[in-house]
PDB file of N, CA and C in Angstrom:
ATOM      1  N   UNK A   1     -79.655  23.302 -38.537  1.00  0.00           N
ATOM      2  CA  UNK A   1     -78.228  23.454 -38.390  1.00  0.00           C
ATOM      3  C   UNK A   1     -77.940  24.933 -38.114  1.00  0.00           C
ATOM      4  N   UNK A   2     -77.150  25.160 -36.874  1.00  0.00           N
ATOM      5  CA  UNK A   2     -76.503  26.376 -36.913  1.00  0.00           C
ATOM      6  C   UNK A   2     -75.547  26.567 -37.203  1.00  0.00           C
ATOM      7  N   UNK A   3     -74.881  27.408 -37.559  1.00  0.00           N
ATOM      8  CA  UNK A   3     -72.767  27.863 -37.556  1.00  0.00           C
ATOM      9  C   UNK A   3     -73.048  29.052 -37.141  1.00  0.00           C
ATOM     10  N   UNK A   4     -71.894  29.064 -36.252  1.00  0.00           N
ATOM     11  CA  UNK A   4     -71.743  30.488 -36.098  1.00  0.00           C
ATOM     12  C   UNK A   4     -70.028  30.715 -35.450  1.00  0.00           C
ATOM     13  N   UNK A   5     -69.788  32.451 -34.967  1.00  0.00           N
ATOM     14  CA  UNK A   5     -68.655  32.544 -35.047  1.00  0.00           C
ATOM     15  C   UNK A   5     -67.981  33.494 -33.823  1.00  0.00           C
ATOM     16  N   UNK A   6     -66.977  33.447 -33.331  1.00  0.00           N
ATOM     17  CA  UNK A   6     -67.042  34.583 -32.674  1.00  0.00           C
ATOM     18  C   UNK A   6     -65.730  35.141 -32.439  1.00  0.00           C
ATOM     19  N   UNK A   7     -65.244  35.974 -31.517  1.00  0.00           N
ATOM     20  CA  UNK A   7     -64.200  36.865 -31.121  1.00  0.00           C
ATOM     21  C   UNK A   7     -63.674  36.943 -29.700  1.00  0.00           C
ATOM     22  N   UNK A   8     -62.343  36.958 -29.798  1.00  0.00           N
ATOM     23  CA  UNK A   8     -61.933  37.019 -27.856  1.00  0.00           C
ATOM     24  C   UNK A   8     -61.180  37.961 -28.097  1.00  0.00           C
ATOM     25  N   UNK A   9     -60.750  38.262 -26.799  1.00  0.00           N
ATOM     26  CA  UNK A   9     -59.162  38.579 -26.537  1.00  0.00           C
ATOM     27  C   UNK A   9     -59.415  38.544 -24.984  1.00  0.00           C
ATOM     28  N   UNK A  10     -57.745  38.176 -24.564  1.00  0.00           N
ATOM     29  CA  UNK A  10     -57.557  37.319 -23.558  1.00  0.00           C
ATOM     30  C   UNK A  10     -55.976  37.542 -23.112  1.00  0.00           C
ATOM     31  N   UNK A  11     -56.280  37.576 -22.079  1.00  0.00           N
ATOM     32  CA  UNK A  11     -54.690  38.103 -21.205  1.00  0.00           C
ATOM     33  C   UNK A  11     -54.084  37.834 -20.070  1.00  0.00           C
ATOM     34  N   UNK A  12     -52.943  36.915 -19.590  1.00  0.00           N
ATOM     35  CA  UNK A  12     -53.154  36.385 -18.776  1.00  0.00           C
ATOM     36  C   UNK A  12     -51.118  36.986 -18.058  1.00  0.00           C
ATOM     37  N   UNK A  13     -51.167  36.265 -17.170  1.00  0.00           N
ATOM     38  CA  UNK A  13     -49.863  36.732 -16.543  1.00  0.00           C
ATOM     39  C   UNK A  13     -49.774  36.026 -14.998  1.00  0.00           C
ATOM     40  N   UNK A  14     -47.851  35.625 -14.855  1.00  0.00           N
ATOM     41  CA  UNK A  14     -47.513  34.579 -14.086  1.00  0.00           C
ATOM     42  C   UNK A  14     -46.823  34.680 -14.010  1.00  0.00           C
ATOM     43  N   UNK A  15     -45.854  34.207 -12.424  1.00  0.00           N
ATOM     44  CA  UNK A  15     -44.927  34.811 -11.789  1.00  0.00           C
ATOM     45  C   UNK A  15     -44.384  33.681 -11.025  1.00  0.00           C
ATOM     46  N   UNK A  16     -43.404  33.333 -11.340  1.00  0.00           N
ATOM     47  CA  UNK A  16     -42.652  32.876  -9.956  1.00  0.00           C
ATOM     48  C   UNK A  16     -41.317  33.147  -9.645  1.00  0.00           C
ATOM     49  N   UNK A  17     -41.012  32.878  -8.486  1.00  0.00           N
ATOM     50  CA  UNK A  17     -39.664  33.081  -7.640  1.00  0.00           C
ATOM     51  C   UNK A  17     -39.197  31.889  -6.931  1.00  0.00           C
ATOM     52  N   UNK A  18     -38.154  31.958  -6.703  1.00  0.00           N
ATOM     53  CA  UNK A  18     -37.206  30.488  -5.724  1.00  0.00           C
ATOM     54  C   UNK A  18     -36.299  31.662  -4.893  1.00  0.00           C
ATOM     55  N   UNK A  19     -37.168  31.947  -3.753  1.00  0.00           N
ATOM     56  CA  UNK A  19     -36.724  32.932  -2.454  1.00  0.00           C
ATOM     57  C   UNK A  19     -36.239  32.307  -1.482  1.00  0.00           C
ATOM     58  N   UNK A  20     -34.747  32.831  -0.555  1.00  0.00           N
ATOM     59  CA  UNK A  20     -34.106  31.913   0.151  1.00  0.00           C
ATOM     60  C   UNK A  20     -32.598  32.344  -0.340  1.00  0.00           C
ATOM     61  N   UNK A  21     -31.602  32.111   0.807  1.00  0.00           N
ATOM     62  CA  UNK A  21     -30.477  32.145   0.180  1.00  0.00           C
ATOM     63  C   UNK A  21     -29.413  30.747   0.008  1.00  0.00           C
ATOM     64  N   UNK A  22     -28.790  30.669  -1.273  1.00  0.00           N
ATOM     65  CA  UNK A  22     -28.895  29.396  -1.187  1.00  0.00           C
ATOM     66  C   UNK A  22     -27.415  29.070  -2.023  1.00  0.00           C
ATOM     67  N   UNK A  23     -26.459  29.861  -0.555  1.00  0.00           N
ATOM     68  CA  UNK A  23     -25.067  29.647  -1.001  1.00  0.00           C
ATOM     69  C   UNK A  23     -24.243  30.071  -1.999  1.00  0.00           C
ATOM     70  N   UNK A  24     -23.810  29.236  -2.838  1.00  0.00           N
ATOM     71  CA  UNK A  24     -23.224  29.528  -4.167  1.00  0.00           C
ATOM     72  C   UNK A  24     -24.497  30.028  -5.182  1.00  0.00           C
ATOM     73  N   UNK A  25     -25.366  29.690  -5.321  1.00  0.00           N
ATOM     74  CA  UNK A  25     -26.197  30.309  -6.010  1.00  0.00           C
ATOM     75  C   UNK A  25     -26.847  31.948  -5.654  1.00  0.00           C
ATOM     76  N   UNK A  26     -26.687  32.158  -4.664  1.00  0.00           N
ATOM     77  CA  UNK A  26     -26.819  33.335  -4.169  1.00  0.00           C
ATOM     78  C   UNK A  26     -28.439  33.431  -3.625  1.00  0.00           C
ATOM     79  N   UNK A  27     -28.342  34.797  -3.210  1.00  0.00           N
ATOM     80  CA  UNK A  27     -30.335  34.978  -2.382  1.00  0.00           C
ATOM     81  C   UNK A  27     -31.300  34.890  -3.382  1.00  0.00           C
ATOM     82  N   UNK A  28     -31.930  34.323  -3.222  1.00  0.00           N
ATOM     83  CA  UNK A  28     -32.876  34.374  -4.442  1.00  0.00           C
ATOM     84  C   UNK A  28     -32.716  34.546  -5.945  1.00  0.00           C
ATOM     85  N   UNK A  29     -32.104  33.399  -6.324  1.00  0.00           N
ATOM     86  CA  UNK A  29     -31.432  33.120  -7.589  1.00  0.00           C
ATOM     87  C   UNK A  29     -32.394  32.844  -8.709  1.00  0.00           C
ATOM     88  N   UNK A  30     -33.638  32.741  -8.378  1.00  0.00           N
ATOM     89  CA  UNK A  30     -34.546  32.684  -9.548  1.00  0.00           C
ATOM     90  C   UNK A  30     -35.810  33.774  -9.586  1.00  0.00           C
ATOM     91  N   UNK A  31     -36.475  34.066 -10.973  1.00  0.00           N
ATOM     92  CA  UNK A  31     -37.387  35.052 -10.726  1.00  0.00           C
ATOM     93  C   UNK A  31     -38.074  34.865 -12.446  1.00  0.00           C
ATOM     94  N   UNK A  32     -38.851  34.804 -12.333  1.00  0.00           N
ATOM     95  CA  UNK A  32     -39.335  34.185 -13.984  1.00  0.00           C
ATOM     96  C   UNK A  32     -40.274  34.837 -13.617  1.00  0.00           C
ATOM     97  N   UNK A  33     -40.857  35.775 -15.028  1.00  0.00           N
ATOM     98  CA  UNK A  33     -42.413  36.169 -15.467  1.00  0.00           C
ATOM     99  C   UNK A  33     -42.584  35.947 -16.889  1.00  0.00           C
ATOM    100  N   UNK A  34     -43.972  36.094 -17.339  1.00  0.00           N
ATOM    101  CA  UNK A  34     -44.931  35.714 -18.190  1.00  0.00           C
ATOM    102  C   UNK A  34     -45.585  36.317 -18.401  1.00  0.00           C
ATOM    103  N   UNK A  35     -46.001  36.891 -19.373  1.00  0.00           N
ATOM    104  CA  UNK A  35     -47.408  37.599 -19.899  1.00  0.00           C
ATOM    105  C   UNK A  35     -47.628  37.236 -20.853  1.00  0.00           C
ATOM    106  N   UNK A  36     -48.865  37.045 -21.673  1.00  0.00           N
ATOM    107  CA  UNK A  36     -49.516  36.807 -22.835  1.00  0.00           C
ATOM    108  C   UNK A  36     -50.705  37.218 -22.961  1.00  0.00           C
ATOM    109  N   UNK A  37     -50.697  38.033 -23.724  1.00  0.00           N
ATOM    110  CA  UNK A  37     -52.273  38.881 -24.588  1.00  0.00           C
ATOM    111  C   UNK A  37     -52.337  38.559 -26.291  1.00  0.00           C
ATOM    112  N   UNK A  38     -53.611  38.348 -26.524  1.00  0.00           N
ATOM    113  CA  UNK A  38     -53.718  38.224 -27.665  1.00  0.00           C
ATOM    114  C   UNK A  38     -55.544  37.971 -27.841  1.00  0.00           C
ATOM    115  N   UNK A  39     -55.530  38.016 -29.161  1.00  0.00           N
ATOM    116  CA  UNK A  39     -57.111  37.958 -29.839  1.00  0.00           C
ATOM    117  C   UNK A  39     -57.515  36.298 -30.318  1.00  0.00           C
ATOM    118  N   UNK A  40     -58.143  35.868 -30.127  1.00  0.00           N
ATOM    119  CA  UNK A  40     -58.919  34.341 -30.498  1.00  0.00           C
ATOM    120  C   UNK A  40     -60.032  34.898 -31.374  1.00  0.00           C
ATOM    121  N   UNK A  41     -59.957  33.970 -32.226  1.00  0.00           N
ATOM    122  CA  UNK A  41     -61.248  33.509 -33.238  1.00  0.00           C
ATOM    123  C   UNK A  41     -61.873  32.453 -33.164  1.00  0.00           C
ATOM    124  N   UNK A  42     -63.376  31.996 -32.642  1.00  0.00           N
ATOM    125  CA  UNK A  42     -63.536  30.669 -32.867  1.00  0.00           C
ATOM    126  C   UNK A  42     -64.886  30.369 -34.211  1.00  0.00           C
ATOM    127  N   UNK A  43     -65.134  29.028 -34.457  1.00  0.00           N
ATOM    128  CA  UNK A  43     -66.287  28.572 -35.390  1.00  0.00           C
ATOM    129  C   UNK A  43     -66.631  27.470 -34.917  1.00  0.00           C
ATOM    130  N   UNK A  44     -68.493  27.598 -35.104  1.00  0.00           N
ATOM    131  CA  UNK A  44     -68.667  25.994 -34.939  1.00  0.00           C
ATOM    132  C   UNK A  44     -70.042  26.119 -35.390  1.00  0.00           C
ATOM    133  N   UNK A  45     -70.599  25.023 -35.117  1.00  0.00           N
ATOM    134  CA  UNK A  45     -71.859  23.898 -35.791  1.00  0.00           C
ATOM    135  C   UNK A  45     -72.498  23.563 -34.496  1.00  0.00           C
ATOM    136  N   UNK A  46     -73.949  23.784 -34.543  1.00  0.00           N
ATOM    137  CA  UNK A  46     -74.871  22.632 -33.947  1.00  0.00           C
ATOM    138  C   UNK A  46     -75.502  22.563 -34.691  1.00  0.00           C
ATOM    139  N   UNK A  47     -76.283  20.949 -34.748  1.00  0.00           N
ATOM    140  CA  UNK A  47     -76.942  19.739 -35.353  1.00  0.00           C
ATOM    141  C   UNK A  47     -78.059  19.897 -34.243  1.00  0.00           C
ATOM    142  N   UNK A  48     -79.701  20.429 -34.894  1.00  0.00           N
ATOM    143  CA  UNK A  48     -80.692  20.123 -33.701  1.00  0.00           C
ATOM    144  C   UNK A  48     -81.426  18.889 -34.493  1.00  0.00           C
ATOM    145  N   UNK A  49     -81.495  17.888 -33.532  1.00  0.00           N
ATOM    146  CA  UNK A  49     -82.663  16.881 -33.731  1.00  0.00           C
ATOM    147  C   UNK A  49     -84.110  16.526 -32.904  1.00  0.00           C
ATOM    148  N   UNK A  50     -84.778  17.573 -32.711  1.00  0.00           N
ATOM    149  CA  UNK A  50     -85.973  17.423 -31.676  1.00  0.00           C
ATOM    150  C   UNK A  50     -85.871  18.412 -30.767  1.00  0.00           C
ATOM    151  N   UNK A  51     -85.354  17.163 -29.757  1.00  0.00           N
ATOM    152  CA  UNK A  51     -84.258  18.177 -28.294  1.00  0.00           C
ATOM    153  C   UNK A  51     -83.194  17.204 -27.881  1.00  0.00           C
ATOM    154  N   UNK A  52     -83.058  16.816 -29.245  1.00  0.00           N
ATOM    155  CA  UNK A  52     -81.180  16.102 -29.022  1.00  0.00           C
ATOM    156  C   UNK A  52     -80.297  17.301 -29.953  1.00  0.00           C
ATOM    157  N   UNK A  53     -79.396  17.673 -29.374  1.00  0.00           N
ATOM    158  CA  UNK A  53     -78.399  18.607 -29.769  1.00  0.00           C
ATOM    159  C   UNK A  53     -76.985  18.199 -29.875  1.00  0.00           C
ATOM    160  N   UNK A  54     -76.210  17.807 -31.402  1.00  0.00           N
ATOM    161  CA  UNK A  54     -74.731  17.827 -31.017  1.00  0.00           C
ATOM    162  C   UNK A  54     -73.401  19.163 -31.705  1.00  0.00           C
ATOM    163  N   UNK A  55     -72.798  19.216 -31.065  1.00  0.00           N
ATOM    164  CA  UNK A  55     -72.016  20.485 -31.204  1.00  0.00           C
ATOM    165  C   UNK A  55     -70.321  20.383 -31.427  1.00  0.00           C
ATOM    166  N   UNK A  56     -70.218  21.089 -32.451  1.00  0.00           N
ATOM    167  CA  UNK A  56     -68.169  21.105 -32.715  1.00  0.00           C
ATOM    168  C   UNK A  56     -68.272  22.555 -32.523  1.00  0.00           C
ATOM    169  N   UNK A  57     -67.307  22.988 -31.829  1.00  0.00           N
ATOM    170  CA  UNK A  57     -66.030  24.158 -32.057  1.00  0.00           C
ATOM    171  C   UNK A  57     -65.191  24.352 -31.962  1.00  0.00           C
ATOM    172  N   UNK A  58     -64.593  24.860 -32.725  1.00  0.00           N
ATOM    173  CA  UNK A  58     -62.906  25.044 -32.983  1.00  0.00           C
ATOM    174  C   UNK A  58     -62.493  26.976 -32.449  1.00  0.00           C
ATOM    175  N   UNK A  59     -61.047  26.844 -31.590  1.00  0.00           N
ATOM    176  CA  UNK A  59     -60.869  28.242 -31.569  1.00  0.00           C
ATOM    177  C   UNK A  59     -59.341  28.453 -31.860  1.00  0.00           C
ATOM    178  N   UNK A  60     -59.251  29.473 -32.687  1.00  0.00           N
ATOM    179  CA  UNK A  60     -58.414  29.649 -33.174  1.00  0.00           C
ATOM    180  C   UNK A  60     -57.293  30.804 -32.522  1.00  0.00           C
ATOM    181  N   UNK A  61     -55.924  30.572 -31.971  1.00  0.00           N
ATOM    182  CA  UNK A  61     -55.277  31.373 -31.152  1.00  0.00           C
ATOM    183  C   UNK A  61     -54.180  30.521 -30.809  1.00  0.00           C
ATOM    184  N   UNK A  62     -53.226  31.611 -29.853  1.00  0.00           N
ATOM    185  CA  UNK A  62     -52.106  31.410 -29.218  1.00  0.00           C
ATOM    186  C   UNK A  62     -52.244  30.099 -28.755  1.00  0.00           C
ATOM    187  N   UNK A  63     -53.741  29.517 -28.134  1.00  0.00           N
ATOM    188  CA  UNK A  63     -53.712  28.072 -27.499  1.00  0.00           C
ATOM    189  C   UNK A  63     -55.176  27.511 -28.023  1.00  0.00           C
ATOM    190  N   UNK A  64     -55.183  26.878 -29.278  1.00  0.00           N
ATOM    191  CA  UNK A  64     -56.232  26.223 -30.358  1.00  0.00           C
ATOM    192  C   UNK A  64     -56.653  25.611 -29.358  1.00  0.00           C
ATOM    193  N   UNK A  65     -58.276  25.417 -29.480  1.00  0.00           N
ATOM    194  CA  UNK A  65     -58.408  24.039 -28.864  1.00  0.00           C
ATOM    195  C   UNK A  65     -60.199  23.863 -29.860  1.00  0.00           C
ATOM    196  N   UNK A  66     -60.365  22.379 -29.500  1.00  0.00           N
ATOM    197  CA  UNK A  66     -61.285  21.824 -30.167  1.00  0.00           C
ATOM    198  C   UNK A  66     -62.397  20.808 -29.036  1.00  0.00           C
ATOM    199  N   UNK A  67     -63.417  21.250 -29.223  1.00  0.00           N
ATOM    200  CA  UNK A  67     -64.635  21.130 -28.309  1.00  0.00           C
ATOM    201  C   UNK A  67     -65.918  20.975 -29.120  1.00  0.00           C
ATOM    202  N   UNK A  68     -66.168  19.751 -28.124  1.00  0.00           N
ATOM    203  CA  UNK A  68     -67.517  19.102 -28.926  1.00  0.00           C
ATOM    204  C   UNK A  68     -68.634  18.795 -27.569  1.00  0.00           C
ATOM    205  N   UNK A  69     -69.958  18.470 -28.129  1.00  0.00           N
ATOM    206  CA  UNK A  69     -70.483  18.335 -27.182  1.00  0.00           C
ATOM    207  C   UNK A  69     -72.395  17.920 -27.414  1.00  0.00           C
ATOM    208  N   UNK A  70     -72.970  17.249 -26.160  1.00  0.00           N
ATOM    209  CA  UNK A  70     -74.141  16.993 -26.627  1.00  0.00           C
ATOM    210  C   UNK A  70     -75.320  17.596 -25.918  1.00  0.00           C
ATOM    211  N   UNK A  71     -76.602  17.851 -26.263  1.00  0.00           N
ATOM    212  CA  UNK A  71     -77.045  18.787 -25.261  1.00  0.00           C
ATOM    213  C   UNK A  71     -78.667  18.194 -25.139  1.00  0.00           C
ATOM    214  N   UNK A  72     -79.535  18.710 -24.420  1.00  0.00           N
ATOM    215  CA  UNK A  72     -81.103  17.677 -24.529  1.00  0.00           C
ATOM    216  C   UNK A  72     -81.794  19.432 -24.271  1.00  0.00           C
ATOM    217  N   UNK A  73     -82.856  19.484 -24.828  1.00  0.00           N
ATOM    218  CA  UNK A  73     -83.724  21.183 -24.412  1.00  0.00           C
ATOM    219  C   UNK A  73     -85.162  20.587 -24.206  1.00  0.00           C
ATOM    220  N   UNK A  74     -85.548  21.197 -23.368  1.00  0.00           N
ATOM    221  CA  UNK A  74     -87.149  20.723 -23.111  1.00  0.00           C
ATOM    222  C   UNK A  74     -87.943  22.106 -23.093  1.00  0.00           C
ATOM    223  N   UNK A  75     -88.930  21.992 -23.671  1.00  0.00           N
ATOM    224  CA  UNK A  75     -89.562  23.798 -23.415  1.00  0.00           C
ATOM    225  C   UNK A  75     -90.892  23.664 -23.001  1.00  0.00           C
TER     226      UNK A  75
END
């Protein structure tokens, strides 16, 4: 059995516009941005059986997510 652990950080950024003029709403009436930076933590587990491998991790942040998985090793 392993656990182990680790560290991010991660930064991302997004943009849009609705360009055009468009009457009563005027020239280009929309304009939206986005940024997000921040640090992630994740943890997890593999299970070795031979060279069958199964795996959880969890990461912890602005956008959690949870990931599993199975793996085969031949040497």
């Amino acid at each position: 059995m392993d656990v182990y652990t680790g560290i991010g950080y991660g930064s991302s950024s997004s943009d849009f516009a609705l360009k055009g003029d468009y009457g009563s709403l005027g020239k280009d009436p929309i304009a939206i941005g986005y940024t997000n930076n921040g640090f992630d933590f994740n943890a997890g587990l593999r299970l070795k059986f031979g060279f069958f491998a199964i795996y959880g991790d969890y990461t912890f942040g602005d956008y959690s997510m949870l990931s599993a998985g199975i793996g085969f090793g031949f040497r």
